[in-house]
Every structure is written in C-alpha cells, then in structure tokens.
C-alpha atoms as a PDB file:
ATOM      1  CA  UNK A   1      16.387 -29.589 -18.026  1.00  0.00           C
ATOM      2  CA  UNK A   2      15.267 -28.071 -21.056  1.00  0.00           C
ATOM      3  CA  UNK A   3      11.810 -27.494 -19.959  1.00  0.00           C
ATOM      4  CA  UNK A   4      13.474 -25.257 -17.048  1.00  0.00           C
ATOM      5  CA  UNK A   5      16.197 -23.167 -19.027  1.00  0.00           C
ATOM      6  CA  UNK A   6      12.912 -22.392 -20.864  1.00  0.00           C
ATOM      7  CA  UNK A   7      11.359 -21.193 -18.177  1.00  0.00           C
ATOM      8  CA  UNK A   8      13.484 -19.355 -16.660  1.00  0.00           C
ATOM      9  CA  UNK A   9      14.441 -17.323 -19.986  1.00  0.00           C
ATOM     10  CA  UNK A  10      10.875 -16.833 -20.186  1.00  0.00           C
ATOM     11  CA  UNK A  11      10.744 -15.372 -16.478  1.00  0.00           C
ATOM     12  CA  UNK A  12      13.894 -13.214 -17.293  1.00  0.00           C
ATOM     13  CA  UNK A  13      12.748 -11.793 -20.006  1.00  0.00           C
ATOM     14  CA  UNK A  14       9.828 -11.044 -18.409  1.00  0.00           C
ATOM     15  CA  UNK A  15      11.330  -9.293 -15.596  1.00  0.00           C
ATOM     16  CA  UNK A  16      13.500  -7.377 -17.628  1.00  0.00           C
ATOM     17  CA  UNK A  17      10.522  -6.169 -19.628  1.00  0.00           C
ATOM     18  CA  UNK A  18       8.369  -5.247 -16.787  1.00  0.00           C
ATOM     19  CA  UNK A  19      11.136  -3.638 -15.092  1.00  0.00           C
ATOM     20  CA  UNK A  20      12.044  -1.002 -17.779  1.00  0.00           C
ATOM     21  CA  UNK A  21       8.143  -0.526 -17.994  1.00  0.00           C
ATOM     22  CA  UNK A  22       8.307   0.518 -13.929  1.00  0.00           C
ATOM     23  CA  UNK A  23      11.216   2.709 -14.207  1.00  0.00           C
ATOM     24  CA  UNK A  24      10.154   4.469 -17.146  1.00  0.00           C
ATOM     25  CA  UNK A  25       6.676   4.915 -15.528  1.00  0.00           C
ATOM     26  CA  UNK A  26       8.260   6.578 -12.676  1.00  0.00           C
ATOM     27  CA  UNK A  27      10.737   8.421 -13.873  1.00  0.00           C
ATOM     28  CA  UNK A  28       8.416   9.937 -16.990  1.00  0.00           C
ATOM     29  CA  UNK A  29       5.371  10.078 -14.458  1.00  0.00           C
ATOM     30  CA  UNK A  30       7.681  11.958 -11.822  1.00  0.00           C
ATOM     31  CA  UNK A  31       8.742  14.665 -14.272  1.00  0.00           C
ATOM     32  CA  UNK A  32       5.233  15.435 -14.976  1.00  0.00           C
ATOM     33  CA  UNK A  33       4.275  15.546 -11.311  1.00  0.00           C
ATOM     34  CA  UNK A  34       7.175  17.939 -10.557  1.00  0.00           C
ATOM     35  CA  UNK A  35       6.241  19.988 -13.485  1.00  0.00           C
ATOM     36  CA  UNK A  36       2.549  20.345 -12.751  1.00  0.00           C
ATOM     37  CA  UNK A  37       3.634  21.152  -9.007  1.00  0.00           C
ATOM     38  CA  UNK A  38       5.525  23.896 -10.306  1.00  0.00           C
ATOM     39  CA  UNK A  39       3.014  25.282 -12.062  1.00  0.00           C
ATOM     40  CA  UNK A  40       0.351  25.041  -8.426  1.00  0.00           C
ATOM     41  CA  UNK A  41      -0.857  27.252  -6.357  1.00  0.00           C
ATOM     42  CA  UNK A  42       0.275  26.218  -2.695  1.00  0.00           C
ATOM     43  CA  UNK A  43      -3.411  25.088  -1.727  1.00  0.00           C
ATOM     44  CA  UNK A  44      -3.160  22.544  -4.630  1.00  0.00           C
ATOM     45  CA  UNK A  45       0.100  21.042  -3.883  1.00  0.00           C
ATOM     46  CA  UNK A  46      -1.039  18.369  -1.768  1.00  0.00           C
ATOM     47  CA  UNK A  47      -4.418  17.626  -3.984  1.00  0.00           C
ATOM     48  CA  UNK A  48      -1.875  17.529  -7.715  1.00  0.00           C
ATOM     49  CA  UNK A  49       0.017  15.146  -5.341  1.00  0.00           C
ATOM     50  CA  UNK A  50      -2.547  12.432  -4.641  1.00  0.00           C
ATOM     51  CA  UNK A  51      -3.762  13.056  -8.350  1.00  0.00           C
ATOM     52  CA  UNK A  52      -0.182  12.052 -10.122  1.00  0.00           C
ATOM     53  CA  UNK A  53       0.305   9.441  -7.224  1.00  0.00           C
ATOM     54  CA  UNK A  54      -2.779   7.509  -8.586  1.00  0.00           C
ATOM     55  CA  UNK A  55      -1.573   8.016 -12.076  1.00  0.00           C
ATOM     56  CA  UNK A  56       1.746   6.627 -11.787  1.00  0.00           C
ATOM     57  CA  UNK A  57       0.151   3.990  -9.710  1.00  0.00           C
ATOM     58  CA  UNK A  58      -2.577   2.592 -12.196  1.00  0.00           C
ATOM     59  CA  UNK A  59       0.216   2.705 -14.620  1.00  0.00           C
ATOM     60  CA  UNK A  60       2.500   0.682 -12.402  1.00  0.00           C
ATOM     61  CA  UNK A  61       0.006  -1.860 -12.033  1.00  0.00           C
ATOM     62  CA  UNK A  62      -0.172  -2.220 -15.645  1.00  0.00           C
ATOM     63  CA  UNK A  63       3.361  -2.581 -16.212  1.00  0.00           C
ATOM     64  CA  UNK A  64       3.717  -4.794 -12.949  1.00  0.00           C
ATOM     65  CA  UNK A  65       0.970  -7.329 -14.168  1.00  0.00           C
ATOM     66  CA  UNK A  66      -1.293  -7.287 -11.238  1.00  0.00           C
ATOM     67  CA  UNK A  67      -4.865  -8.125 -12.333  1.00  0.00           C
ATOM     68  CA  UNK A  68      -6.840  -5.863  -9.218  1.00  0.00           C
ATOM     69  CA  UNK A  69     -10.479  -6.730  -8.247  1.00  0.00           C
ATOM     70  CA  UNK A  70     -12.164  -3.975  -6.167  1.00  0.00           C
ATOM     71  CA  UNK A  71     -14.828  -5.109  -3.513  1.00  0.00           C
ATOM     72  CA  UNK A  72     -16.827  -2.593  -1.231  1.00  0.00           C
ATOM     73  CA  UNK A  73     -17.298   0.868  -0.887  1.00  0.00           C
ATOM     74  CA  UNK A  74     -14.220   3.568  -2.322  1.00  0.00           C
ATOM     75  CA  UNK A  75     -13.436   5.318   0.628  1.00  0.00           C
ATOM     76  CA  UNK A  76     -14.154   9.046   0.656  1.00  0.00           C
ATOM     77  CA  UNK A  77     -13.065  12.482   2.541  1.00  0.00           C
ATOM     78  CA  UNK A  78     -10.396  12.605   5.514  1.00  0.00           C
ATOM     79  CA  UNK A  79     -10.804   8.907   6.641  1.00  0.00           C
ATOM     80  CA  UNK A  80      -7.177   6.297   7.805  1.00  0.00           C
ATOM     81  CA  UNK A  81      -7.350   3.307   5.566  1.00  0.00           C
ATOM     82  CA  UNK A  82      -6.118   0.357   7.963  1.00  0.00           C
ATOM     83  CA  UNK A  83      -5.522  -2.368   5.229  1.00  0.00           C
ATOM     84  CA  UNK A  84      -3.054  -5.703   6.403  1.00  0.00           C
ATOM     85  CA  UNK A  85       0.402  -5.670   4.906  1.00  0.00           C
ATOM     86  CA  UNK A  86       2.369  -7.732   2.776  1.00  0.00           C
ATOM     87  CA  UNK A  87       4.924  -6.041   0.730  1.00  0.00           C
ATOM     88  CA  UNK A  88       5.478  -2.918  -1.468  1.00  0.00           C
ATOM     89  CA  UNK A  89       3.045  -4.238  -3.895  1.00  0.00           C
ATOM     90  CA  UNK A  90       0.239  -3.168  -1.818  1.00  0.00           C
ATOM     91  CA  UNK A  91       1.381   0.548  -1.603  1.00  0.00           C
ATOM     92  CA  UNK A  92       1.300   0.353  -5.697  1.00  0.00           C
ATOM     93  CA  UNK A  93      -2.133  -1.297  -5.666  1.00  0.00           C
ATOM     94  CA  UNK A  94      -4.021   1.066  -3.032  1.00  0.00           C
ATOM     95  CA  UNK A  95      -2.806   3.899  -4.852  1.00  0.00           C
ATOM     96  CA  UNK A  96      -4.016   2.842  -7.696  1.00  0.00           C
ATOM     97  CA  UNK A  97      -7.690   2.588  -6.579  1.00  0.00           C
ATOM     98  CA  UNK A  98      -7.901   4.901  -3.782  1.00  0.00           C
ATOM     99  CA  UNK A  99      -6.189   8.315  -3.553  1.00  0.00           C
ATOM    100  CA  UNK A 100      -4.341   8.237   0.049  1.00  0.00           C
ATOM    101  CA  UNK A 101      -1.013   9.490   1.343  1.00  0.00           C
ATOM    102  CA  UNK A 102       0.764   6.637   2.893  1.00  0.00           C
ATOM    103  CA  UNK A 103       2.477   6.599   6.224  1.00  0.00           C
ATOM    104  CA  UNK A 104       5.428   4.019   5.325  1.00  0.00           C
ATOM    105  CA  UNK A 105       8.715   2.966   7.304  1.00  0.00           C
ATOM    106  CA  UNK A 106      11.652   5.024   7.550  1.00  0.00           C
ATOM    107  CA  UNK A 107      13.314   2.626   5.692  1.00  0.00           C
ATOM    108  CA  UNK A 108      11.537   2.740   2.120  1.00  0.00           C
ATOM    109  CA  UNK A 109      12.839   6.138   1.996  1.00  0.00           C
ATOM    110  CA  UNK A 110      15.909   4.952   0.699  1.00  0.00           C
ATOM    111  CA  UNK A 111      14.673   2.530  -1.289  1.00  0.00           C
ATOM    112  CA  UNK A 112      15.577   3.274  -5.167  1.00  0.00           C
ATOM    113  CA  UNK A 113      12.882   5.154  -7.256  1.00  0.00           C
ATOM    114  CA  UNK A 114       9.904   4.120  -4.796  1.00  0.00           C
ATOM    115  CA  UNK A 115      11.327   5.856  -1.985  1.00  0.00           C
ATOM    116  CA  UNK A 116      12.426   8.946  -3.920  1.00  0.00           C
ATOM    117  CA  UNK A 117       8.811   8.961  -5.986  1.00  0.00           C
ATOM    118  CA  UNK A 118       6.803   8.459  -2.277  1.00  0.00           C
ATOM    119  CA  UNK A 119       9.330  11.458  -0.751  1.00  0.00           C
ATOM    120  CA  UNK A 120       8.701  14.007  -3.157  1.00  0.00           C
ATOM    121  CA  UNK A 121       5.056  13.192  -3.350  1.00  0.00           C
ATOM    122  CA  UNK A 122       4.586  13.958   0.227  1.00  0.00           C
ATOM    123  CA  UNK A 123       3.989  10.907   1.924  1.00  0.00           C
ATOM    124  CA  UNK A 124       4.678  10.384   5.184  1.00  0.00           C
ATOM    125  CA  UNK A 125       7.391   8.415   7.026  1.00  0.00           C
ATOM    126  CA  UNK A 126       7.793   7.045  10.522  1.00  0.00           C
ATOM    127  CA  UNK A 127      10.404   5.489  12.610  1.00  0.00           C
ATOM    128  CA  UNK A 128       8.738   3.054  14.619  1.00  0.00           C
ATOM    129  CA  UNK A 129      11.578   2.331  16.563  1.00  0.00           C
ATOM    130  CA  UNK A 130      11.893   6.155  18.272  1.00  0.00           C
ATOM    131  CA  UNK A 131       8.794   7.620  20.622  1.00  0.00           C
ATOM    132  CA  UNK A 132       9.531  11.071  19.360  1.00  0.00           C
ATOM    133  CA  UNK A 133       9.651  10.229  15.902  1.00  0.00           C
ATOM    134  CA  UNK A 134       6.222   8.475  16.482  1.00  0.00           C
ATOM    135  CA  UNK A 135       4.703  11.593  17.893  1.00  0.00           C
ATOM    136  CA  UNK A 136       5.738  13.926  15.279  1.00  0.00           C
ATOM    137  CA  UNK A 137       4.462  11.347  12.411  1.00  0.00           C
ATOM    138  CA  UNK A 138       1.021  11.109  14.401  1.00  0.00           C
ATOM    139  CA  UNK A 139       0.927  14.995  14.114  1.00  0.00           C
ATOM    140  CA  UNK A 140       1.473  15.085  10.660  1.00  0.00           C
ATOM    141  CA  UNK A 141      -1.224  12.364  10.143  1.00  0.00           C
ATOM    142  CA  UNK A 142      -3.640  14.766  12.415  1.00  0.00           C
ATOM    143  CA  UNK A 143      -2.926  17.305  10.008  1.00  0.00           C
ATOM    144  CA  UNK A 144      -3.598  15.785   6.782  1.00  0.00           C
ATOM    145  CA  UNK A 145      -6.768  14.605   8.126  1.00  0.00           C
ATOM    146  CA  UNK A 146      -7.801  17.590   9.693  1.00  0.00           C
ATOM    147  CA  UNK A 147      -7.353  18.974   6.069  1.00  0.00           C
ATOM    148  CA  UNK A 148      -9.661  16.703   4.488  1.00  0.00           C
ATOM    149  CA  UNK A 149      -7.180  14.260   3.318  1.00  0.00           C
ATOM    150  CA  UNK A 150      -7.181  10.545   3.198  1.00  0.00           C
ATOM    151  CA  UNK A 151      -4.357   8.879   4.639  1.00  0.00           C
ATOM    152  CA  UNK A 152      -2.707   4.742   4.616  1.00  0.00           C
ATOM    153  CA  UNK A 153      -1.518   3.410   7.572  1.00  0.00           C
ATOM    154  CA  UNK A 154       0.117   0.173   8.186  1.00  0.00           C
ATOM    155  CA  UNK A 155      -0.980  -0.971  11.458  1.00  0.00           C
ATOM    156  CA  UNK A 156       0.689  -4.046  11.232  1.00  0.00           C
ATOM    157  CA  UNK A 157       3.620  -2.016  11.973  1.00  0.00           C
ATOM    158  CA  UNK A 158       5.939  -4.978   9.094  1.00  0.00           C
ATOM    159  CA  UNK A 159       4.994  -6.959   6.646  1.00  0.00           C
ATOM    160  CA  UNK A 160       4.373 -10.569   7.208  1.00  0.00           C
ATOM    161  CA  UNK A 161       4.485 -13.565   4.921  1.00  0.00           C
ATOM    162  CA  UNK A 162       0.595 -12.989   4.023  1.00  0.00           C
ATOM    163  CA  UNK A 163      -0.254 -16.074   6.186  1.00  0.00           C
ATOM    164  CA  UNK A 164      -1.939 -13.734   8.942  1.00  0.00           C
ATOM    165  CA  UNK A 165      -2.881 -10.679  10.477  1.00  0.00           C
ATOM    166  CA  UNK A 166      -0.844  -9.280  12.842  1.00  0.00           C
ATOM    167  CA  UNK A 167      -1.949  -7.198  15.819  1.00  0.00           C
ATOM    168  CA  UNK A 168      -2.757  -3.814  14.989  1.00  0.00           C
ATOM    169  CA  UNK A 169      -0.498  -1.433  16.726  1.00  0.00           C
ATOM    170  CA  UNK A 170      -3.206   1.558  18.220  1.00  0.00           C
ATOM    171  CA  UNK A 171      -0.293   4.334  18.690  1.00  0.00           C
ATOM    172  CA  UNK A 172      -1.006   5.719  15.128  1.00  0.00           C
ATOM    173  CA  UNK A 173      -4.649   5.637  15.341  1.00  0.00           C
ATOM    174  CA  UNK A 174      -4.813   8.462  17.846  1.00  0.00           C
ATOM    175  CA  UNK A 175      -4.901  11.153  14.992  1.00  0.00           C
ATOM    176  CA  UNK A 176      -8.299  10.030  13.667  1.00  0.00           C
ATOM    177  CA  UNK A 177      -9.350  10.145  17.309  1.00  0.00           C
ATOM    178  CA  UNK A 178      -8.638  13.335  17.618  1.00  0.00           C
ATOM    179  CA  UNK A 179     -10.117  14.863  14.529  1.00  0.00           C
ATOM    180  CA  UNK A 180     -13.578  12.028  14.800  1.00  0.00           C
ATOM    181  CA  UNK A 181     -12.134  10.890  10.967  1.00  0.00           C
ATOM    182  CA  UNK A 182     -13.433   6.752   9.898  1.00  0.00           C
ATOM    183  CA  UNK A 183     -11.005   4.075  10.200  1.00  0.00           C
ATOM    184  CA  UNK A 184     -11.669   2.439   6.884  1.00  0.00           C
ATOM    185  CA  UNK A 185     -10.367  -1.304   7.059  1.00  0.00           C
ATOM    186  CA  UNK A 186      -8.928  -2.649   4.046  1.00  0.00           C
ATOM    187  CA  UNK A 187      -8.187  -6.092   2.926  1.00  0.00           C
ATOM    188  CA  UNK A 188      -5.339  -7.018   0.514  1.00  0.00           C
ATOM    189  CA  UNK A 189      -5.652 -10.619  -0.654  1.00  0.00           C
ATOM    190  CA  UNK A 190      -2.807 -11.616  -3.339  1.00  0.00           C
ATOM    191  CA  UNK A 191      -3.055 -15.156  -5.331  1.00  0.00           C
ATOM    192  CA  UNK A 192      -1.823 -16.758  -8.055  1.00  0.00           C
ATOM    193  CA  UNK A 193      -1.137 -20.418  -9.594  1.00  0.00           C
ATOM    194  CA  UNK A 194       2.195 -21.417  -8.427  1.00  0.00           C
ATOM    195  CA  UNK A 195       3.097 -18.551  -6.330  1.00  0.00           C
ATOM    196  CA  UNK A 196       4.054 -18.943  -2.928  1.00  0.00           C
ATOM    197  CA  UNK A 197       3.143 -15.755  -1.793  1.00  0.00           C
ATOM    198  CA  UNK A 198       5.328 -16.120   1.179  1.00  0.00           C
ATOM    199  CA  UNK A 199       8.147 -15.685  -0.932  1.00  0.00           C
ATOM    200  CA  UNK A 200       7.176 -14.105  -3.788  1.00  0.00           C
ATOM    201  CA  UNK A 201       4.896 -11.248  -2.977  1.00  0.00           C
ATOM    202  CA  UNK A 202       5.479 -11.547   0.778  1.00  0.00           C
ATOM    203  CA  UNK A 203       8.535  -8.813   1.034  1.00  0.00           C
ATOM    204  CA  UNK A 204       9.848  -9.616   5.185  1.00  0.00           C
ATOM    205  CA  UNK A 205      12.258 -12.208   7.187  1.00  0.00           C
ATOM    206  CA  UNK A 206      15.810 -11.444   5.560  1.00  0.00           C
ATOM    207  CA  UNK A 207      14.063 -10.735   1.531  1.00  0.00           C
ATOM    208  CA  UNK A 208      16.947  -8.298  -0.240  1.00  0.00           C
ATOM    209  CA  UNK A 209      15.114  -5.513  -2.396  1.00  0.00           C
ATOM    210  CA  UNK A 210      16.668  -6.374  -5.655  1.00  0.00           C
ATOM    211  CA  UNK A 211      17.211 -10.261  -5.692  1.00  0.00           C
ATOM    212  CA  UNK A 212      12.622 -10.060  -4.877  1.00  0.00           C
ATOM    213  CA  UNK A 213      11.521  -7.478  -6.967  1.00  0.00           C
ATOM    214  CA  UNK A 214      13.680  -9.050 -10.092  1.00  0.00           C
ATOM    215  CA  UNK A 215      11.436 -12.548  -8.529  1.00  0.00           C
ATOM    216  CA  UNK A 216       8.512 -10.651  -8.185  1.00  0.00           C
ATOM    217  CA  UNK A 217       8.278  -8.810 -11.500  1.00  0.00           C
ATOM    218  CA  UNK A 218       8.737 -12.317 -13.551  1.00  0.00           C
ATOM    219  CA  UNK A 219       5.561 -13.616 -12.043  1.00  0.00           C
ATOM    220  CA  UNK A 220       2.392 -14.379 -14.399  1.00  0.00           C
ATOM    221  CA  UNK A 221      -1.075 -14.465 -13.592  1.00  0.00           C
ATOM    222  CA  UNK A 222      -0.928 -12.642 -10.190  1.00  0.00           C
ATOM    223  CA  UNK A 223      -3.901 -11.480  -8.784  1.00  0.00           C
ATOM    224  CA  UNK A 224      -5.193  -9.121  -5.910  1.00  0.00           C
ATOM    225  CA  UNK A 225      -8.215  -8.644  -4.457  1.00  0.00           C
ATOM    226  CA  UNK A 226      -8.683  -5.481  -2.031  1.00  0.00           C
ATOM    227  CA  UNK A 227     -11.679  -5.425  -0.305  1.00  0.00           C
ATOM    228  CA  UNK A 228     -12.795  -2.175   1.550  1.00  0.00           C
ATOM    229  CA  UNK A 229     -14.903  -2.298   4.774  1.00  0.00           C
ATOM    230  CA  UNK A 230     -17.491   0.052   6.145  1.00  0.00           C
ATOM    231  CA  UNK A 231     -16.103   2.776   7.516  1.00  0.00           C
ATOM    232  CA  UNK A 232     -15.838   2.558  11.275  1.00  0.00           C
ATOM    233  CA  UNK A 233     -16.557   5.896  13.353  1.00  0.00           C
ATOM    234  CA  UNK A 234     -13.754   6.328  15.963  1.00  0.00           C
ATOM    235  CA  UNK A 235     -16.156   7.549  18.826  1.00  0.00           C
ATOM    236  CA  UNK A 236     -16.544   6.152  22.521  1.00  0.00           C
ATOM    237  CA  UNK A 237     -13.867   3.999  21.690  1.00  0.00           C
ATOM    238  CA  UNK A 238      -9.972   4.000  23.116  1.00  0.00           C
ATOM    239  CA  UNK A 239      -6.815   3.538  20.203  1.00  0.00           C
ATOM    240  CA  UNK A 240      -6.744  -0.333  21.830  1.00  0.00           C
ATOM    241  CA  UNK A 241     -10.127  -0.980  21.383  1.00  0.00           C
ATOM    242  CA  UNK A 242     -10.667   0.758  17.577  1.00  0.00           C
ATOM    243  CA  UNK A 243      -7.245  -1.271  16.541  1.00  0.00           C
ATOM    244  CA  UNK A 244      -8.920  -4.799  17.467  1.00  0.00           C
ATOM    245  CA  UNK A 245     -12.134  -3.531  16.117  1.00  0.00           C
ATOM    246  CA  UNK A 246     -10.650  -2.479  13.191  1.00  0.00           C
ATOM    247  CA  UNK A 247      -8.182  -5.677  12.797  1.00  0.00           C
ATOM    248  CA  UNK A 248     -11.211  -7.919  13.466  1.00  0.00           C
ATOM    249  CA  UNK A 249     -12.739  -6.546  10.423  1.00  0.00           C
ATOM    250  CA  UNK A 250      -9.538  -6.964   8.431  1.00  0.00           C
ATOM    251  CA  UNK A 251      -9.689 -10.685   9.284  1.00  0.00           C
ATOM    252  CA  UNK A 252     -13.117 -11.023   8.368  1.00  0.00           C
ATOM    253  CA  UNK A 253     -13.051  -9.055   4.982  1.00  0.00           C
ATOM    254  CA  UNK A 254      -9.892 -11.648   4.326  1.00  0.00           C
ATOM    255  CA  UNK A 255     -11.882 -14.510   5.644  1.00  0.00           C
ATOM    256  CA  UNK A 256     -15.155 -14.013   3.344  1.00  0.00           C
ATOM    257  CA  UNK A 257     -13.079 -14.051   0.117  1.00  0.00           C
ATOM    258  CA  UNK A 258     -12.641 -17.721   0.709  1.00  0.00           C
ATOM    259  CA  UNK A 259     -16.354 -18.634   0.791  1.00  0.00           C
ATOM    260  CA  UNK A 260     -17.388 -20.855  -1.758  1.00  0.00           C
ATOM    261  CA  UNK A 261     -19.297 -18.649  -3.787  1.00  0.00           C
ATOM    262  CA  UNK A 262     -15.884 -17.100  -4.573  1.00  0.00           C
ATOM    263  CA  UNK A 263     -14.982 -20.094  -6.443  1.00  0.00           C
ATOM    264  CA  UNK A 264     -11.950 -21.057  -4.101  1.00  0.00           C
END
C-alpha cells in the first residue's frame, strides 16, 4: 500500500510539473507568435506561423517528456503528410520535427489552449460529419499547397487505440491531386515500459480531455518513433487507390520498426 501512495505522489507531482511547463510554453510561446505576426508583412504570415508552431512544439515535447527518434527523409516543399493517428500527442510531435499545418477535427477547436494555439496559428479544421464542410476544408488544403506549403492530414479520419491502421479515408487527398503535390506517409510508433498505450497515449472510445492528459502527462520513459516514407507522387492514380497505397506504406513503415535489429 505504501509502495502505491508512493507512486502515485510521484505521478502527481509529475503531472502537475509537466503541466505548468505546457501551459506556460503556450501561453509565453503564443504571445511571441502574436507579436512577431504583428510585426509581418502579409506574405510572411503564414511562413512566421509554421516557424513559432515548431517552436512551441519542440518545447512542448520537452516539457511533455517524449523522447522522439526521427527515421527517413524530412519532408520538404508543398507535400500532405499522411501519418496514422493516435492522440493529440502526435500533432505536438510532428510539429516538432516537421513544419506542417495540420488539418484537425472540428472538435479540437474547442479544446483548451491546444485548440486556441492551433486556431490562431492557422491550421485548418474540418467537420467530417458535413459534405460541404468537407469541400471547403479540401479547398483550403488546395490552397496551402498550391502555395508551397506543407500540410498534416489525418486520414484515419479518429484516433484509434494504436493497435492498427485504419482505412485511409481518400476524400481529403483530392487537393494534392489536383496541384501533383507528394503524399508523404508517416509513421507514429509510441512505447514505453508499463504503458498501455491504449489507454494512456491512445486518446478515443469515451477518453475525457482532462481526466487523460492529467494520465498522460505523469507518464515516464515514453518514447516515439516517427518514421517518414518516400514521398509518393500522386499521378495516374485515383484518391482510392493513392489512400491504400499510401496506408500500405503506413503499415509497413510501422511494421519494420519491430524487426529484430530494432532490439524489440
């Protein structure tokens, strides 16, 4: 009993520790985001966007705990990153190692600081659930590619417990299509002694925001491994056949990371 009420001070304290560090990173990083967008031309709003996104990213990571290990190419120029889906910490990590606007649920919009940090850093939403909404998202996509801009989207269309890959929905991959932009897939692997990623990392089923971030944040020793594929050129295929091309690859990526040469 002892043993436990040990361990779960330890993991509160923790949490409580890493949390501050979050918030403050946010809230300090945000100020200096809306400052230096202030001071922009309009040409550089977007660009001094992805820049302080990255920042407060790598500096979330820190204060989160994740240990990140980088495998394969950096993606480059207007290209969709297609990575599989978890939970919110892979928005943090991806950030943090590859400069991207993200295309996210309606939903995380009003989540509290993530959703107000990802709004006013122009990121993209989508309401999956409405045609029209689709459309207008997939425009806006078009656009930032057609710019030269990277852009994250979750294919998946949810998170899932991390057990699998889910089909790859092909609706959203229309807008590198049109502009001839790489799908880059992306592979997200999180690990850790003890964790059941399921629950911990996982962020699906009926999870609450605060009761798993509070878990999340108390974990030690988690690692995450995002592996980037070779960029895969959208031409002569349809949107069904690049999103099982593309998904395939996902799998794959995921798959190699538990050769034995990995040490798992």
């Amino acid at each position: 009993m002892a043993d436990k009420q040990k361990t779960s001070l330890r993991h509160s304290l923790r949490t409580l520790l890493r949390l501050c560090g979050v918030m403050f990173v946010m809230v300090s990083h945000f100020f200096l985001f809306l400052l230096s967008r202030a001071v922009a031309s309009k040409s550089r709003v977007l660009p001094v966007s992805l820049l302080w996104t990255q920042r407060w990213a790598r500096w979330c990571v820190r204060a989160a705990g994740y240990t990140v290990t980088v495998k394969g190419p950096l993606p480059k120029g207007n290209c969709l990153l297609a990575p599989n889906h978890v939970g919110y910490g892979d928005i943090i990590v991806l950030a943090s190692v590859a400069p991207c606007f993200f295309v996210a649920k309606s939903e995380v919009a009003g989540w509290p600081l993530i959703g107000w940090v990802m709004a006013k850093g122009n990121h993209l939403f989508v309401d999956r659930r409405k045609a029209k909404a689709m459309r207008q998202t997939a425009k806006r996509v078009q656009a930032r590619l057609g710019d030269g801009y990277p852009v994250c989207v979750f294919l998946e269309g949810t998170s899932s417990g991390g057990g699998t890959v889910l089909p790859f929905r092909p609706s959203l991959l229309q807008p590198a299509i049109d502009v001839q932009a790489p799908v880059v897939p992306v592979a997200l692997l999180w690990e850790g002694a003890g964790i059941d990623i399921a629950e911990d990392v996982a962020y699906w089923k009926d999870h609450h925001f605060a009761t798993h971030i509070w878990r999340h944040l108390g974990l030690s020793e988690l690692q995450v491994t995002v592996s980037f594929g070779e960029p895969i050129l959208p031409a002569g295929r349809t949107r069904k056949e690049l999103a099982e091309t593309v998904r395939d690859e996902v799998v794959r990526l995921l798959a190699s990371q538990y050769m034995p040469a990995s040490g798992r």
